[in-house]
Protein backbone atom coordinates (compact mmCIF):
# COMPACT_ATOMS: atom_id res chain seq x y z
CA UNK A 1 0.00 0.00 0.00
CA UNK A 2 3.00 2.24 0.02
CA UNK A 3 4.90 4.22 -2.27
CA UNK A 4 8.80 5.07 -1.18
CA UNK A 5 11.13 7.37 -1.93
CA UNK A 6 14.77 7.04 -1.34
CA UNK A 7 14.65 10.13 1.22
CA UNK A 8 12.31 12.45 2.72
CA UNK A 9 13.01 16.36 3.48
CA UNK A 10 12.69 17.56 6.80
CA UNK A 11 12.19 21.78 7.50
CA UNK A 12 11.16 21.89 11.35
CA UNK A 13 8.50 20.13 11.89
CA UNK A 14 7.67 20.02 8.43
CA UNK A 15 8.32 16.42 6.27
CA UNK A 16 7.71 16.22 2.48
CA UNK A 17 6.46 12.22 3.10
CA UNK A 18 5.91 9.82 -0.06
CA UNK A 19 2.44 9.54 -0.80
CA UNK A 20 0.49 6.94 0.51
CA UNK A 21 -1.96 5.01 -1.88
CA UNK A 22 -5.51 4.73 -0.30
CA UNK A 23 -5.96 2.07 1.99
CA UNK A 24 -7.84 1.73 5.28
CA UNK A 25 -7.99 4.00 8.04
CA UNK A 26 -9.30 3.69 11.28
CA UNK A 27 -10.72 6.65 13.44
CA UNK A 28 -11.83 6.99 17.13
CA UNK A 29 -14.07 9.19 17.94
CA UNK A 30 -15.79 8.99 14.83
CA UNK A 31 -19.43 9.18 15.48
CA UNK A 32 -19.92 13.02 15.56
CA UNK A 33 -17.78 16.42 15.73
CA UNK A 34 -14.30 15.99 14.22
CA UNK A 35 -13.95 12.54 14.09
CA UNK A 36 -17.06 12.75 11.88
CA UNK A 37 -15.82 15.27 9.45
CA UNK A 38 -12.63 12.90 8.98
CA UNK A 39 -14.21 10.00 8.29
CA UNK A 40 -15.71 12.06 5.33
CA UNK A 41 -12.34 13.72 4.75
CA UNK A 42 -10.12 9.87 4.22
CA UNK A 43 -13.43 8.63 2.49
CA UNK A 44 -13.39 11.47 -0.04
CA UNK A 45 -9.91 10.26 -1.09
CA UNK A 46 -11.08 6.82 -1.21
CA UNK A 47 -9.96 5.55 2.13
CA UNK A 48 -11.81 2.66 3.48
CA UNK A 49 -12.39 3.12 6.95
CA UNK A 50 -12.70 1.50 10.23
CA UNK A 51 -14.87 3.64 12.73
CA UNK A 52 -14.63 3.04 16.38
CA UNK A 53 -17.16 5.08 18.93
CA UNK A 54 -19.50 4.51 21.76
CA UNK A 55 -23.35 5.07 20.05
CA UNK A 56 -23.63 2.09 17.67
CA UNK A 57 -26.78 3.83 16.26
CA UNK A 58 -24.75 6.53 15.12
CA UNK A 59 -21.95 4.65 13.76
CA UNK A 60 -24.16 2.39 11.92
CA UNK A 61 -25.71 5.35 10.33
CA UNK A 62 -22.77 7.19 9.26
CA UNK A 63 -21.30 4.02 7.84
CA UNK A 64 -24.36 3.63 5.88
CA UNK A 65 -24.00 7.42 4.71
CA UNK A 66 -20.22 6.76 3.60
CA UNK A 67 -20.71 3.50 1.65
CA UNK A 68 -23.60 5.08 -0.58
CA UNK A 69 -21.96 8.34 -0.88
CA UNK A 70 -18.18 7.14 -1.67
CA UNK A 71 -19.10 3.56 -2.50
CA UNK A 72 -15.60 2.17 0.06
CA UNK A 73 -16.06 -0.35 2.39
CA UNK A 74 -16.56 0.73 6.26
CA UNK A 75 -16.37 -1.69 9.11
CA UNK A 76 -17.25 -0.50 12.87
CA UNK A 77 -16.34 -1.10 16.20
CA UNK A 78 -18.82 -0.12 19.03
CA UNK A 79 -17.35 0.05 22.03
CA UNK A 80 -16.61 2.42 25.07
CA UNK A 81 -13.10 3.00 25.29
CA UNK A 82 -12.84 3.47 28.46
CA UNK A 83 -13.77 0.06 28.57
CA UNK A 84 -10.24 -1.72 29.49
CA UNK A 85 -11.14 -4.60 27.32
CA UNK A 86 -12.26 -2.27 24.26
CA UNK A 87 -8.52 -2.52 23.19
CA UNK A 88 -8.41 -6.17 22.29
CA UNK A 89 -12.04 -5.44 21.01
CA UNK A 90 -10.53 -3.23 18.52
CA UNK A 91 -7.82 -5.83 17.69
CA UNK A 92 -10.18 -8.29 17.35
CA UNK A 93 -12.01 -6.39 14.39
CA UNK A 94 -9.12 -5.20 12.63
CA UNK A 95 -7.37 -8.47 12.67
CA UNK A 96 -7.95 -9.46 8.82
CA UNK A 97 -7.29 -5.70 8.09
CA UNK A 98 -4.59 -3.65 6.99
CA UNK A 99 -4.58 -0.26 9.03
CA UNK A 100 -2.39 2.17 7.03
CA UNK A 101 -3.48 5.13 8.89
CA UNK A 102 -4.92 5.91 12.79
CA UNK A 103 -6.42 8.58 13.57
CA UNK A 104 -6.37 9.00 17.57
CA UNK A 105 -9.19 11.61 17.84
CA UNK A 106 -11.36 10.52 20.60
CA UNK A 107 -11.10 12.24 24.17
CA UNK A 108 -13.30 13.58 27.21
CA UNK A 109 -12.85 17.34 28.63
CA UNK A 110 -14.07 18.22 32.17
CA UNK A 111 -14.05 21.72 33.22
CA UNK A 112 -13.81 22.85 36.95
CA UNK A 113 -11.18 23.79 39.50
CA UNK A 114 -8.86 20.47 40.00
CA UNK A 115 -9.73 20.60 43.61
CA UNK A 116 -13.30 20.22 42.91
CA UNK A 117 -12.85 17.71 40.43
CA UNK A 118 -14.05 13.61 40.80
CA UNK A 119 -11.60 10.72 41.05
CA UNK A 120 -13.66 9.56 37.67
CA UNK A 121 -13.56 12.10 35.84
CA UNK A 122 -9.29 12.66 36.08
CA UNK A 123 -9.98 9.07 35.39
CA UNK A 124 -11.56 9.27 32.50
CA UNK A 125 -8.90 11.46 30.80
CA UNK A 126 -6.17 10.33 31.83
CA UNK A 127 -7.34 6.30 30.17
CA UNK A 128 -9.19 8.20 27.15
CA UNK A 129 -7.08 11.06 26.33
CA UNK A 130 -3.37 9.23 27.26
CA UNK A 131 -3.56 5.23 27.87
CA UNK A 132 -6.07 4.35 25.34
CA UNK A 133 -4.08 6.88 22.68
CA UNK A 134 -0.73 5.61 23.57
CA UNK A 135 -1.78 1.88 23.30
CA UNK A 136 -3.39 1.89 20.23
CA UNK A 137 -0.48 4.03 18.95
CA UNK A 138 1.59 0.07 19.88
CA UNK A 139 -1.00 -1.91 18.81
CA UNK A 140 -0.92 -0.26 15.30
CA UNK A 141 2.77 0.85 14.86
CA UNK A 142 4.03 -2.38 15.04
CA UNK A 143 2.04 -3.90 11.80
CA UNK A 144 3.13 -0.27 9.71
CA UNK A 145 6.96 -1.04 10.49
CA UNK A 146 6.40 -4.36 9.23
CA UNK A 147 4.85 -3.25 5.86
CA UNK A 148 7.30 0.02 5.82
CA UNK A 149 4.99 2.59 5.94
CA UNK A 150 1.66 4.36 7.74
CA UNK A 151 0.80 7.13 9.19
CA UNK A 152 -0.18 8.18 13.16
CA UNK A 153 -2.24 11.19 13.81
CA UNK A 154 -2.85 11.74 17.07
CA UNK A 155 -5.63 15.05 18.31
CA UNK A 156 -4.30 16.97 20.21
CA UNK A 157 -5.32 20.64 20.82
CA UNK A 158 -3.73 24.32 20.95
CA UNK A 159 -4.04 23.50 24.50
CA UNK A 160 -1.29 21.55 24.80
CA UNK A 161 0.74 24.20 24.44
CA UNK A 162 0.52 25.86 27.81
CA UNK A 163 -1.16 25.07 31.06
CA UNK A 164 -4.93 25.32 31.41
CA UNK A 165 -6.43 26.97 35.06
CA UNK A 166 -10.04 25.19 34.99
CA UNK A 167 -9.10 22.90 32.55
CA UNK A 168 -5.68 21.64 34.00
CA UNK A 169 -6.13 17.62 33.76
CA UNK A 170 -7.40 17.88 30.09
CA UNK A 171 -4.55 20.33 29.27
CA UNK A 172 -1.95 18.39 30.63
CA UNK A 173 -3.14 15.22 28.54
CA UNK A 174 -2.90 17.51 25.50
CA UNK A 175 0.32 18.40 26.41
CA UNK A 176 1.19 14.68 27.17
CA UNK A 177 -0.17 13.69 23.25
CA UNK A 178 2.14 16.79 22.03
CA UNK A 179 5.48 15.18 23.94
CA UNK A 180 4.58 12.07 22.95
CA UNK A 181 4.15 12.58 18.95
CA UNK A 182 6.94 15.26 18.73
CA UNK A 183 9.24 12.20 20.35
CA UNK A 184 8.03 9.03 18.34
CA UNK A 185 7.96 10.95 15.19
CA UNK A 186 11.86 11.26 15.67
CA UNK A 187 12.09 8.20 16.84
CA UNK A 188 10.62 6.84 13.67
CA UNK A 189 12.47 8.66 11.32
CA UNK A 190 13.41 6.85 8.03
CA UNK A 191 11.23 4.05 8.35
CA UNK A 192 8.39 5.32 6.34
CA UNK A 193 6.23 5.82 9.37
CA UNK A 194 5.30 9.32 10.11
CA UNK A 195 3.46 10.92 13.41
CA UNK A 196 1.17 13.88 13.20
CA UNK A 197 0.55 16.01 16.49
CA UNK A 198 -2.56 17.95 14.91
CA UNK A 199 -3.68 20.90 16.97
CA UNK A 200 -7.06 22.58 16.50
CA UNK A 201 -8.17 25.22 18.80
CA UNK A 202 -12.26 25.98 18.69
CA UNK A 203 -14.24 24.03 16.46
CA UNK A 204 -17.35 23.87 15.70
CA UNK A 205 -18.90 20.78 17.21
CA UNK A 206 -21.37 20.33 19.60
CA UNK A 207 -19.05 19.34 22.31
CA UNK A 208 -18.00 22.86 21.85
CA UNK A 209 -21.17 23.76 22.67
CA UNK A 210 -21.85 21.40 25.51
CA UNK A 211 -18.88 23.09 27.07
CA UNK A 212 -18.97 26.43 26.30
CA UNK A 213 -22.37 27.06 26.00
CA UNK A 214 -24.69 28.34 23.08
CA UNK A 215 -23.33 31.55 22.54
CA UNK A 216 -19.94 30.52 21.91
CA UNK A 217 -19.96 31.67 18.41
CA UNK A 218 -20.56 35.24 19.53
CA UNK A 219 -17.88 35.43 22.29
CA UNK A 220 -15.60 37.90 19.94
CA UNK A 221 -12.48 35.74 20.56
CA UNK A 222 -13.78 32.74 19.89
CA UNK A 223 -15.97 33.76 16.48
CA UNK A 224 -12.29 34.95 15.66
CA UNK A 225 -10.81 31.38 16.69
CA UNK A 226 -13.60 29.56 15.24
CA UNK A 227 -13.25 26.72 12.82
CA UNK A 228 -15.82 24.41 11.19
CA UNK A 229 -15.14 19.89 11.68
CA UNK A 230 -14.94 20.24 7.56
CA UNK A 231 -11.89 22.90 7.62
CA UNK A 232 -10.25 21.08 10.38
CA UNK A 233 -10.83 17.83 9.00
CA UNK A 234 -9.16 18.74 5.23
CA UNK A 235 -6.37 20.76 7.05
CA UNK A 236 -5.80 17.52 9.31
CA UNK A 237 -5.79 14.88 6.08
CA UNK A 238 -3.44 17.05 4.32
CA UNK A 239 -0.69 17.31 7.41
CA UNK A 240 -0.85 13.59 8.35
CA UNK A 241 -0.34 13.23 3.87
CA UNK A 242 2.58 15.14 4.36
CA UNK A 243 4.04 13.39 7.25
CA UNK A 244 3.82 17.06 9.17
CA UNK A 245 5.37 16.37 13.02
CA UNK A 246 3.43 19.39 14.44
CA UNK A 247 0.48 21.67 12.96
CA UNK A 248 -1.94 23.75 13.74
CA UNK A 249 -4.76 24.45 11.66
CA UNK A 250 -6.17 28.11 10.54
CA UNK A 251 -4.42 31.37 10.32
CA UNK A 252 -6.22 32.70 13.87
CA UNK A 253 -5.08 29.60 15.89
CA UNK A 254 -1.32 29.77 14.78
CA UNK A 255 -1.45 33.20 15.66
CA UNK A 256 -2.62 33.16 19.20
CA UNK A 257 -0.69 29.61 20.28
CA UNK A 258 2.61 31.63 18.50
CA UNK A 259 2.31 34.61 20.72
CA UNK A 260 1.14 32.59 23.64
CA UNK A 261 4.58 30.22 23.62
CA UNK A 262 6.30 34.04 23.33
CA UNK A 263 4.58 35.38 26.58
CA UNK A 264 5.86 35.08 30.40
CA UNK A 265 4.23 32.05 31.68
CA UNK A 266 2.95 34.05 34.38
CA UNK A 267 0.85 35.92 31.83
CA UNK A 268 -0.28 32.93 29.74
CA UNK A 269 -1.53 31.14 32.70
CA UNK A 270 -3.66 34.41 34.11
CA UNK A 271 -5.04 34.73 29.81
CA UNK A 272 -5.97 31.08 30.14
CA UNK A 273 -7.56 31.23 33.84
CA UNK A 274 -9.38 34.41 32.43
CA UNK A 275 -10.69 32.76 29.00
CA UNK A 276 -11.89 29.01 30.89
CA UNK A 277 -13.35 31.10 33.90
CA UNK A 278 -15.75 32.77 31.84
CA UNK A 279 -16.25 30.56 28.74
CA UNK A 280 -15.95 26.90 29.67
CA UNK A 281 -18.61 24.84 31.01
CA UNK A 282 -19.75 21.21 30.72
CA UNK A 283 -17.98 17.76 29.50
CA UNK A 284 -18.74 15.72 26.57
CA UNK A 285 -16.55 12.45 25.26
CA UNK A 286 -16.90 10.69 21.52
């Protein structure tokens, strides 16, 4: 399923990668918001797919949607991945299939002081958002190496690139996925495996909206940070394509995380604290 060249070229964090012919593709997260728009996104470009979420309904719906529309085949896995035997589940269904591309997207936010915060829920993020991320990052890496080529893309968020007051758990799992790609992707250079960190800031979904409230489009900061699943999604394809170590999607967002990593950290933390005090809300997972 892969196409090599003798060398790559590597600018930062930027890789020109050899193209990958369309294969299969498996996505967490997939049954709404982001994870959603990329299952469209790989199936556009004839990617068969592998979907893995909680709501079976939904699932079974959009795979139903992608087959008629883009006429590829699309398997599913329902399953709750905080579930600790949902990763063997997922092994289980993708053991006659060649995954050429994962896409880590699912995760769970809770918003609150830390000190007010439930043994579950730091639960819940750390196994979601790290454990389940970083073992299906194993489970899948090892078959790519074999073949000589895949790709990785892990969600992350512009989060991850400074601490979080309010959001601090979350955060520091963003930060953890960040880390974690940066180092494997060097770890994996020349062997025609690449790792995407991918790093939207406000999207569009209704998780957005579940934690930020209704009126998030018409807080002026965030109708400026703003970006629609379909945007994210195409801007997300084309940096795991390219083999891209680090990117952040949308003019706005790579303006604000750039002067944010050029600010005192005294000053970022009381901007964050600021922003999640008076716009955060709520917790959703996909």
């Amino acid at each position: 399923m892969i196409w090599r060249t003798p060398r790559t070229i590597r600018r930062g964090t930027t890789v020109s990668a050899p193209p990958l012919k369309p294969g299969r593709a498996l996505i967490t997260g997939a049954s709404a918001g982001i994870g959603e728009a990329f299952a469209h996104e790989f199936a556009r470009h004839g990617y068969n797919l592998t979907l893995v979420a909680r709501r079976e309904h939904k699932l079974q719906a959009l795979a139903a949607e992608l087959k008629k529309t883009y006429a590829i085949d699309v398997s599913t896995c329902a399953c709750d991945l905080l579930d600790p035997s949902s990763i063997e589940r997922i092994r289980k269904t993708c053991s006659d299939q060649e995954i050429d591309i994962l896409v880590n997207n699912a995760g769970v936010m809770y918003h609150g002081d830390f000190k007010e915060q439930q043994l579950e829920s730091i639960d819940s993020i750390v196994h979601l958002n790290v454990a389940c991320l970083t073992k299906l990052s194993s489970v899948f890496l090892q078959p790519m190496l074999r073949r000589g080529g895949g790709r990785i893309l892990n969600i992350t968020s512009t989060t991850g690139f400074q601490a979080g007051p309010t959001i601090a758990v979350y955060a520091a799992s963003k930060a953890y996925i960040l880390s974690f790609t940066e180092a494997l992707a060097e770890e994996l250079r020349d062997s025609g495996v690449y790792a995407t960190a991918f790093c939207p800031g406000f999207t569009d979904t209704h998780m957005a909206a579940e934690s930020f409230g209704e009126d998030i489009k018409n807080e002026p900061m965030s109708a400026f940070l703003m970006m629609s699943t379909t945007d994210v999604a195409a801007l997300g394809y084309q940096a795991c394509m390219q083999g891209t170590t680090i990117s952040v999607p949308g003019f706005a967002n790579k303006l604000v995380s750039g002067i944010t990593r050029l600010q005192p950290k005294w000053m970022s933390r009381r901007l964050q604290a600021w922003m999640y005090r008076n716009m955060l809300g709520g917790a959703e997972k996909n």
